[in-house]
Protein backbone atom coordinates (compact mmCIF):
# COMPACT_ATOMS: atom_id res chain seq x y z
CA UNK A 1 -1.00 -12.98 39.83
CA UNK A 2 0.67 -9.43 39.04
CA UNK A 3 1.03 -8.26 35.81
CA UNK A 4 4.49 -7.38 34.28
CA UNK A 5 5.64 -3.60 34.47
CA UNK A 6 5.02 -1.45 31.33
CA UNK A 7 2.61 -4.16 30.37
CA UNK A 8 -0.70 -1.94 30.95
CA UNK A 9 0.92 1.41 28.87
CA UNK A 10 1.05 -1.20 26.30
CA UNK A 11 -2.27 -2.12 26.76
CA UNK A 12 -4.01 1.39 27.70
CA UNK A 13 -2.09 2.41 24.45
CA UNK A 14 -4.41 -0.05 22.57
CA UNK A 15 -6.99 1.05 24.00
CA UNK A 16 -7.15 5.11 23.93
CA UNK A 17 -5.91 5.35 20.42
CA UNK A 18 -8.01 4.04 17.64
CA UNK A 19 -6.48 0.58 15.26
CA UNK A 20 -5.75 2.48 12.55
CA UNK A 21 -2.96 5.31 14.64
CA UNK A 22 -1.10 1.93 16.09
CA UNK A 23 1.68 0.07 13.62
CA UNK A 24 1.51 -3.27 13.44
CA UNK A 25 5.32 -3.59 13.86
CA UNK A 26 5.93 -1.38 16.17
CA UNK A 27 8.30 -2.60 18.90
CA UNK A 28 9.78 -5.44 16.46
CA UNK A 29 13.25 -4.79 16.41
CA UNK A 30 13.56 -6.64 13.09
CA UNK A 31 11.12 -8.38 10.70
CA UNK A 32 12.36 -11.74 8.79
CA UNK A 33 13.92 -11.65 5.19
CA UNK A 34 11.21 -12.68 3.59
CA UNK A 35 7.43 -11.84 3.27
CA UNK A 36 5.62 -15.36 3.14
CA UNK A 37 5.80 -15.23 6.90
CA UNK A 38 2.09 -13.87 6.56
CA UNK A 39 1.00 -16.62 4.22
CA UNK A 40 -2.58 -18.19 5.50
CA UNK A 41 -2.80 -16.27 8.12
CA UNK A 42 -5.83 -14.24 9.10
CA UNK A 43 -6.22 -10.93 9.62
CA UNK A 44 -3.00 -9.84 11.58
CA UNK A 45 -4.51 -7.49 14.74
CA UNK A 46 -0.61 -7.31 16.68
CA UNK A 47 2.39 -8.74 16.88
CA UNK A 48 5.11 -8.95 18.92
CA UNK A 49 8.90 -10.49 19.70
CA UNK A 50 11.05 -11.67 22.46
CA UNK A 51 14.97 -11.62 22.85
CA UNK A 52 15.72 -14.58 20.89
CA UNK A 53 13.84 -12.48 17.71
CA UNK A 54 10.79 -15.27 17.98
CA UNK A 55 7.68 -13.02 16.32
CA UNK A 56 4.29 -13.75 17.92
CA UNK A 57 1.63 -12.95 15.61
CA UNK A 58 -2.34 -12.41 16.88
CA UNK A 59 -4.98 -13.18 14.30
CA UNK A 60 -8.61 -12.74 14.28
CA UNK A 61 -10.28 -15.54 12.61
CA UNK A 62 -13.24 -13.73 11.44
CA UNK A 63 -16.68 -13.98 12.68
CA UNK A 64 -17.17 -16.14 16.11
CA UNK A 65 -14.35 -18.12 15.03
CA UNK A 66 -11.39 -18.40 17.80
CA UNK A 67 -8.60 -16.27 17.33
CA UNK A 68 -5.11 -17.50 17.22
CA UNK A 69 -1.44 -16.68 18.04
CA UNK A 70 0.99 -17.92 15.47
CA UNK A 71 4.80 -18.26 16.88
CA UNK A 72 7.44 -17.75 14.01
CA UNK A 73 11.15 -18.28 14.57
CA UNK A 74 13.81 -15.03 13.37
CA UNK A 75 13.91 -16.70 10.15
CA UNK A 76 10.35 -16.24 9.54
CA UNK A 77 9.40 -20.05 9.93
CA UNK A 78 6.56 -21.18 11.95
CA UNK A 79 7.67 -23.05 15.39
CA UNK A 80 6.08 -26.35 15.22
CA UNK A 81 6.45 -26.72 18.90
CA UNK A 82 4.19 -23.99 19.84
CA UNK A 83 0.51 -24.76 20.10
CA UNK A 84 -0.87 -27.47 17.11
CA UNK A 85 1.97 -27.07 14.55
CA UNK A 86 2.92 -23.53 15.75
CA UNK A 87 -0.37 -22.27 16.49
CA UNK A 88 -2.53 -21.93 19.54
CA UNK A 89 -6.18 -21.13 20.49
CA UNK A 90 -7.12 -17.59 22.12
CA UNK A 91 -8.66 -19.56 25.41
CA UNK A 92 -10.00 -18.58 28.55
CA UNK A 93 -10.47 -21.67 30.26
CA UNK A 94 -12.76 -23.82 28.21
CA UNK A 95 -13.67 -20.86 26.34
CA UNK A 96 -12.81 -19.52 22.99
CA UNK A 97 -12.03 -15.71 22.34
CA UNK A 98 -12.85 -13.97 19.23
CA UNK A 99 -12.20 -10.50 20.03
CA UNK A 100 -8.59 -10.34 20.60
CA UNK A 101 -6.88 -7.22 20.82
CA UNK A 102 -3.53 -6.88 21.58
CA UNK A 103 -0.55 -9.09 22.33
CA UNK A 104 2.51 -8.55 24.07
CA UNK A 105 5.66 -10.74 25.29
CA UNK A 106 7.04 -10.04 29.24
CA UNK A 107 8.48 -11.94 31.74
CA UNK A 108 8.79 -15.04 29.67
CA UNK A 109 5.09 -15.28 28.64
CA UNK A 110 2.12 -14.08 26.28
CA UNK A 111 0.20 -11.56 27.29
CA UNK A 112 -3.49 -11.56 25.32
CA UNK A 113 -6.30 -8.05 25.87
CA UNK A 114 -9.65 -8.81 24.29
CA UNK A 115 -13.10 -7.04 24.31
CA UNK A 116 -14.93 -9.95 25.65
CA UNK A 117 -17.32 -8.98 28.24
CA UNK A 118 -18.25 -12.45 28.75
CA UNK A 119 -14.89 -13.18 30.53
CA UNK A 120 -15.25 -10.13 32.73
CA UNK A 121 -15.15 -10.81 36.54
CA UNK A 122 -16.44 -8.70 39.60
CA UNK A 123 -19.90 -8.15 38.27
CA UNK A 124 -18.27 -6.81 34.87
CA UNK A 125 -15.75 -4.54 36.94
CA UNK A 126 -12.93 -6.88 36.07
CA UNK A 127 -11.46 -7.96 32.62
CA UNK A 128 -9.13 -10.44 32.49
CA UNK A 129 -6.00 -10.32 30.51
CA UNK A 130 -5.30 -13.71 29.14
CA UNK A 131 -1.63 -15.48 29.40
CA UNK A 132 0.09 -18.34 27.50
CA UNK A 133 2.74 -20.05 28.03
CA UNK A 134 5.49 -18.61 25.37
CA UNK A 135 7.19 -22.01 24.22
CA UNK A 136 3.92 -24.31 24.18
CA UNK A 137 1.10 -21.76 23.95
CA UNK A 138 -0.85 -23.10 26.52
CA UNK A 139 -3.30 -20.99 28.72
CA UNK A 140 -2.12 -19.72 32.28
CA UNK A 141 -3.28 -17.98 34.92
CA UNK A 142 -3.99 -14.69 33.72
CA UNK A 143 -4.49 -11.27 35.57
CA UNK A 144 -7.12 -8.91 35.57
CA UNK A 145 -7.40 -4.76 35.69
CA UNK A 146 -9.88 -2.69 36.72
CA UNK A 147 -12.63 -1.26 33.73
CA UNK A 148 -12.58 2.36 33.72
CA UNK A 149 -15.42 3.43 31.68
């Protein structure tokens, strides 16, 4: 599985630049009218939006918990569809992630870093960057990129 193009500047972007330097809405074109879009939500660690406006939001859960992705509509309502009641499990496999990093939309699916070490492959040369299917929110096949460092 190939990643999509511009995908790892996204993610190296993350990475080489410390939490606090990165917006949280950068790359939204637009946010919804109204504010009680973040309502119940966790902490908020990215977000990001397709063509149709859809907002993907990434949410630690705190602790060991597993973080989630929540998928609102351009109105700011949550899309029922997606995941249980519009939100779905960070997942490797059978396994839950709690340190989710970034997110990012491309080629018609979720794209999901985390700082997991337990999902790396290749004797910990490998991390694998997690994908979801953008209208259910079910895990794919991800891909994975070599650890530099």
């Amino acid at each position: 599985m190939s990643c999509p193009s511009g995908f790892f500047y996204r993610t190296a972007c993350i990475t080489l630049f410390s939490f606090a330097e990165i917006s949280l809405i950068s790359g939204i074109a637009s946010m919804p009218s109204s504010t009680s879009f973040a309502t119940g939500l966790g902490t908020i660690l990215d977000m990001d939006r397709d063509a149709s406006g859809n907002i993907y939001v990434l949410t630690d859960a705190g602790g060991s918990s597993v973080d989630t992705i929540t998928k609102l509509d351009s109105s700011g309502a949550v899309v029922s569809a997606f995941g249980t009641s519009g939100v779905a499990n960070v997942m490797s496999g059978a396994t839950n992630v709690s340190a989710a990093r970034a997110i990012g939309y491309a080629n018609s699916a979720l794209w999901v870093t985390h700082a997991d070490s337990s999902l790396d492959v290749e004797n910990g040369n490998k991390r694998l960057i997690l994908q979801f299917n953008a209208t259910t929110g079910l895990p794919l096949t991800g891909c994975q990129f070599q650890i530099n460092g």
